[in-house]
C-alpha atoms as a PDB file:
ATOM      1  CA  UNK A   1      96.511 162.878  53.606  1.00  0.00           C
ATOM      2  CA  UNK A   2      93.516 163.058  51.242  1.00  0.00           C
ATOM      3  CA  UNK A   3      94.841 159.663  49.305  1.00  0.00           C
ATOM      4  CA  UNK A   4      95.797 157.744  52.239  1.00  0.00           C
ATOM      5  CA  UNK A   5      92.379 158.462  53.848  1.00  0.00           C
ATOM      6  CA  UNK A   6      90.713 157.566  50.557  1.00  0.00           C
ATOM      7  CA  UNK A   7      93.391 154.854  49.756  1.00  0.00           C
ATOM      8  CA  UNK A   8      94.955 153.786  53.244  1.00  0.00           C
ATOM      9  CA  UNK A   9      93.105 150.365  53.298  1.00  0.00           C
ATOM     10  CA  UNK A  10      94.844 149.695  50.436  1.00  0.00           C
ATOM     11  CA  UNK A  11      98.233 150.091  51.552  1.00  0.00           C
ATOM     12  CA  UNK A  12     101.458 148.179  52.893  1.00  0.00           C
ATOM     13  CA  UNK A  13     104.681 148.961  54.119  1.00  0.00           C
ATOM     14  CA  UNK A  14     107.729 146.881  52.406  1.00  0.00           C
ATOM     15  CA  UNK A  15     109.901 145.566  54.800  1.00  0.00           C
ATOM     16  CA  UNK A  16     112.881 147.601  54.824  1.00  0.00           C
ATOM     17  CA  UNK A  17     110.506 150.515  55.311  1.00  0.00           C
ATOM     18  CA  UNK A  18     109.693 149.193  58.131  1.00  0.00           C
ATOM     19  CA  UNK A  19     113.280 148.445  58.998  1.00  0.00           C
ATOM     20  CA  UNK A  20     114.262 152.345  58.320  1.00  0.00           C
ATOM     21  CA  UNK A  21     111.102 153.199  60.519  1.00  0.00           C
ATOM     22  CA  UNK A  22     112.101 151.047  63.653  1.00  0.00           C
ATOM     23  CA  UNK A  23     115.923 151.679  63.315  1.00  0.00           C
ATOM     24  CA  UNK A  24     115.740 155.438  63.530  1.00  0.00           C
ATOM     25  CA  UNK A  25     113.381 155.128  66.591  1.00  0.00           C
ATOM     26  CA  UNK A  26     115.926 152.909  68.684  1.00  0.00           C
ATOM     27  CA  UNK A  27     118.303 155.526  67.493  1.00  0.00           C
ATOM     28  CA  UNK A  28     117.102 157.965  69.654  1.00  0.00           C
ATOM     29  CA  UNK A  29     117.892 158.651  73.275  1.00  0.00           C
ATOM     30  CA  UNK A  30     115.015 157.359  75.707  1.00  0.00           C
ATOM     31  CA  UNK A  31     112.740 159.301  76.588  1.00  0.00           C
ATOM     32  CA  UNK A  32     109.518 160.611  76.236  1.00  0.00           C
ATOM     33  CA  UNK A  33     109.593 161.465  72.545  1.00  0.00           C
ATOM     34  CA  UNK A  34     111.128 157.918  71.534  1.00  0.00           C
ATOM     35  CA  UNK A  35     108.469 156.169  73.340  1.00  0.00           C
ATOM     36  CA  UNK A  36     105.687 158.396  71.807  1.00  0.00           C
ATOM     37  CA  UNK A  37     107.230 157.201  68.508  1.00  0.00           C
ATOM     38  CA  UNK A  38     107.641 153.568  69.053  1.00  0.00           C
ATOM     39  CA  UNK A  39     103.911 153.903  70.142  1.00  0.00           C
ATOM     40  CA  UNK A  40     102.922 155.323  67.415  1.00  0.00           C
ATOM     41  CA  UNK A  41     104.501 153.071  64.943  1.00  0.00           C
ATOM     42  CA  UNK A  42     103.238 149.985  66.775  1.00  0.00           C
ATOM     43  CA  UNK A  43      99.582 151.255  67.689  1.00  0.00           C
ATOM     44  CA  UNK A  44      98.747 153.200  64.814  1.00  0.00           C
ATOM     45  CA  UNK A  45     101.081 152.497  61.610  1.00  0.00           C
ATOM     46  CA  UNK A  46     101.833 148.814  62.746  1.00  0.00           C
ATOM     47  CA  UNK A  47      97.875 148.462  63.008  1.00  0.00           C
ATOM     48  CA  UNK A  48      97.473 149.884  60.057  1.00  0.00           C
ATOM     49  CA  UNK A  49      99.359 148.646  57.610  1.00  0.00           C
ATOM     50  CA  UNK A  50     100.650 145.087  56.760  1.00  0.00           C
ATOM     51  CA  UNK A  51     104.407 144.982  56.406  1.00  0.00           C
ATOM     52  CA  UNK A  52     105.354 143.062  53.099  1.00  0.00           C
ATOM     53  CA  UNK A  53     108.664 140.521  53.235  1.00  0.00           C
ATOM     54  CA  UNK A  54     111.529 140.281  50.549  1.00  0.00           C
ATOM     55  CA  UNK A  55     111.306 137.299  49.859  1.00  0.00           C
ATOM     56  CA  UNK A  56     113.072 134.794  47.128  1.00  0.00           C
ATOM     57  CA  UNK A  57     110.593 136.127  44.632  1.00  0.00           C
ATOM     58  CA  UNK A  58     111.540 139.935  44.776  1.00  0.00           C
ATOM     59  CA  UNK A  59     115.187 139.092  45.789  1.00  0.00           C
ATOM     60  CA  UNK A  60     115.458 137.173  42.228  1.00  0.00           C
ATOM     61  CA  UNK A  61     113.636 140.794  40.417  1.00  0.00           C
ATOM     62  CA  UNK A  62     115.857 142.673  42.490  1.00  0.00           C
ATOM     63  CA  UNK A  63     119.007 140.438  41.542  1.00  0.00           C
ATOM     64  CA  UNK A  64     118.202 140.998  37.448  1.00  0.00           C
ATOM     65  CA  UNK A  65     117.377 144.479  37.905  1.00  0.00           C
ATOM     66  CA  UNK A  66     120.368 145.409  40.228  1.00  0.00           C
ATOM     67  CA  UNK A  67     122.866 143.767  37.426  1.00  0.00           C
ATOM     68  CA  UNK A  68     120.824 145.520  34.324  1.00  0.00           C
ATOM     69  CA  UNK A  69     120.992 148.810  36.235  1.00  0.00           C
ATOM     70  CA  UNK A  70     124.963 148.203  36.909  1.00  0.00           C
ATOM     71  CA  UNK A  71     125.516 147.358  33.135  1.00  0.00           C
ATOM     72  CA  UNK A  72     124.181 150.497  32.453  1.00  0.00           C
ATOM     73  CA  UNK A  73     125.812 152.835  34.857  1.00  0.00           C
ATOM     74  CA  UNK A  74     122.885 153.337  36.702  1.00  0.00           C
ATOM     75  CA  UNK A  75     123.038 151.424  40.117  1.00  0.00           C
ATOM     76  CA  UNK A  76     121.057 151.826  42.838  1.00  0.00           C
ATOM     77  CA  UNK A  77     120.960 152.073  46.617  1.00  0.00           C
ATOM     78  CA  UNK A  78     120.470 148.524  47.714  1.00  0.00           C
ATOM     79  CA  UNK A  79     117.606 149.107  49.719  1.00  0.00           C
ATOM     80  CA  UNK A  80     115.473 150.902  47.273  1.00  0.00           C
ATOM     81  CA  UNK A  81     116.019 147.944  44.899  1.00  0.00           C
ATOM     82  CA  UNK A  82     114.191 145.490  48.197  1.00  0.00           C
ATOM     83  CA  UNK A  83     111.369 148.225  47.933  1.00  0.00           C
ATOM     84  CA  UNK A  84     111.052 148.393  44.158  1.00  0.00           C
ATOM     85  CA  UNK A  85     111.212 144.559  43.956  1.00  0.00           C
ATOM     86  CA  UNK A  86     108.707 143.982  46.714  1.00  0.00           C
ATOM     87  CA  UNK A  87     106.145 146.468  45.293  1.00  0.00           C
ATOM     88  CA  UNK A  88     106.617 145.048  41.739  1.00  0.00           C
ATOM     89  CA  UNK A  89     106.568 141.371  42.679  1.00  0.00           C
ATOM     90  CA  UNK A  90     103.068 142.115  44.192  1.00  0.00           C
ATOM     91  CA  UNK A  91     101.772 144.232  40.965  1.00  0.00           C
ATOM     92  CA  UNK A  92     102.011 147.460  43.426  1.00  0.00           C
ATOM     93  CA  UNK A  93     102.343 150.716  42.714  1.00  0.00           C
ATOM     94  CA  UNK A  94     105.356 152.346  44.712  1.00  0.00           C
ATOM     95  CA  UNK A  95     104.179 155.219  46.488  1.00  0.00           C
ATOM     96  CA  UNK A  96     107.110 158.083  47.471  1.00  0.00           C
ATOM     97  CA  UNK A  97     108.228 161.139  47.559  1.00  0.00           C
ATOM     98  CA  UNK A  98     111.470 160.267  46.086  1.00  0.00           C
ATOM     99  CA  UNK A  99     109.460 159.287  42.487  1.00  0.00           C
ATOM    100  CA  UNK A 100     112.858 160.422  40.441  1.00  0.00           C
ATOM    101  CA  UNK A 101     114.886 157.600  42.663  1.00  0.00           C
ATOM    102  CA  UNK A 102     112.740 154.790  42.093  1.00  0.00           C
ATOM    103  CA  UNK A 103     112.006 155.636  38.069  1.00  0.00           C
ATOM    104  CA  UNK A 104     115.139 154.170  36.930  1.00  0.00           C
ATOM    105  CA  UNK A 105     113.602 150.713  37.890  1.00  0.00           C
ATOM    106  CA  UNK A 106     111.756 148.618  34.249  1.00  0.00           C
ATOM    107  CA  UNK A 107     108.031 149.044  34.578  1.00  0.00           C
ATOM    108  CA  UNK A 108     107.697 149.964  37.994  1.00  0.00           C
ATOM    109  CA  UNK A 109     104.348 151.813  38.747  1.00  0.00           C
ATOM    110  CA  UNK A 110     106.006 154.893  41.032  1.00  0.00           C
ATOM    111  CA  UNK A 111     103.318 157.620  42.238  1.00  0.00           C
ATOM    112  CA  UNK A 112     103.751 160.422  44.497  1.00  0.00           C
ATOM    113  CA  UNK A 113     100.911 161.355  46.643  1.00  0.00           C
ATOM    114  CA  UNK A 114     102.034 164.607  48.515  1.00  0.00           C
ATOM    115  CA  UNK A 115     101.766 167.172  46.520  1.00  0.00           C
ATOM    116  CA  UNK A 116     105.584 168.654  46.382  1.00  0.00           C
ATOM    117  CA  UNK A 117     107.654 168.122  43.740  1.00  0.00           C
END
């Protein structure tokens, strides 16, 4: 919490994050705690943070990169290839918890800012 309040002006969401975010919302039975959420992600996190595209620039990183990480027995999940490839395309660093998944990706900047390992 320290970094984002430090940091958080700073910060985007890539688009499939955002995707992930608003899918497992709708996924939920309505009621009070899925409309509390879908608040929250439009007032405050929506508000707060731009949501980056994929577009043809990181689709053609995330093309090469898919097919080197392939040749080498290494794929990935599709969707953390959009995020890696939208975050390098823009000279970002990838912020996550999951710092081990996203390493395998050439000269991606990958930091984790919460504190567990």
């Amino acid at each position: 919490m320290k970094r984002l309040a430090a940091d958080g002006h700073l910060c985007a969401i890539a688009a499939p994050v955002w995707h992930e975010l608003t899918y497992g919302c709708a996924r939920l039975e309505r009621g009070r705690r899925r409309d509390a959420l879908e608040r929250y992600l439009h007032d405050v996190v929506l508000a707060a943070f731009p949501v980056l595209p994929y577009d043809e620039v990181a689709a053609r990183w995330h093309g090469r990169e898919r097919a080197r990480l392939e040749a080498a027995g290494r794929p990935a999940p599709f969707v953390d290839g959009q995020i890696a490839a939208i975050a390098f395309t823009r000279g970002l660093t990838l912020v996550t918890q999951n710092v081990r998944d996203f390493a395998r990706f050439a000269e991606l900047e990958v930091e984790q800012w919460s504190g567990r390992r």
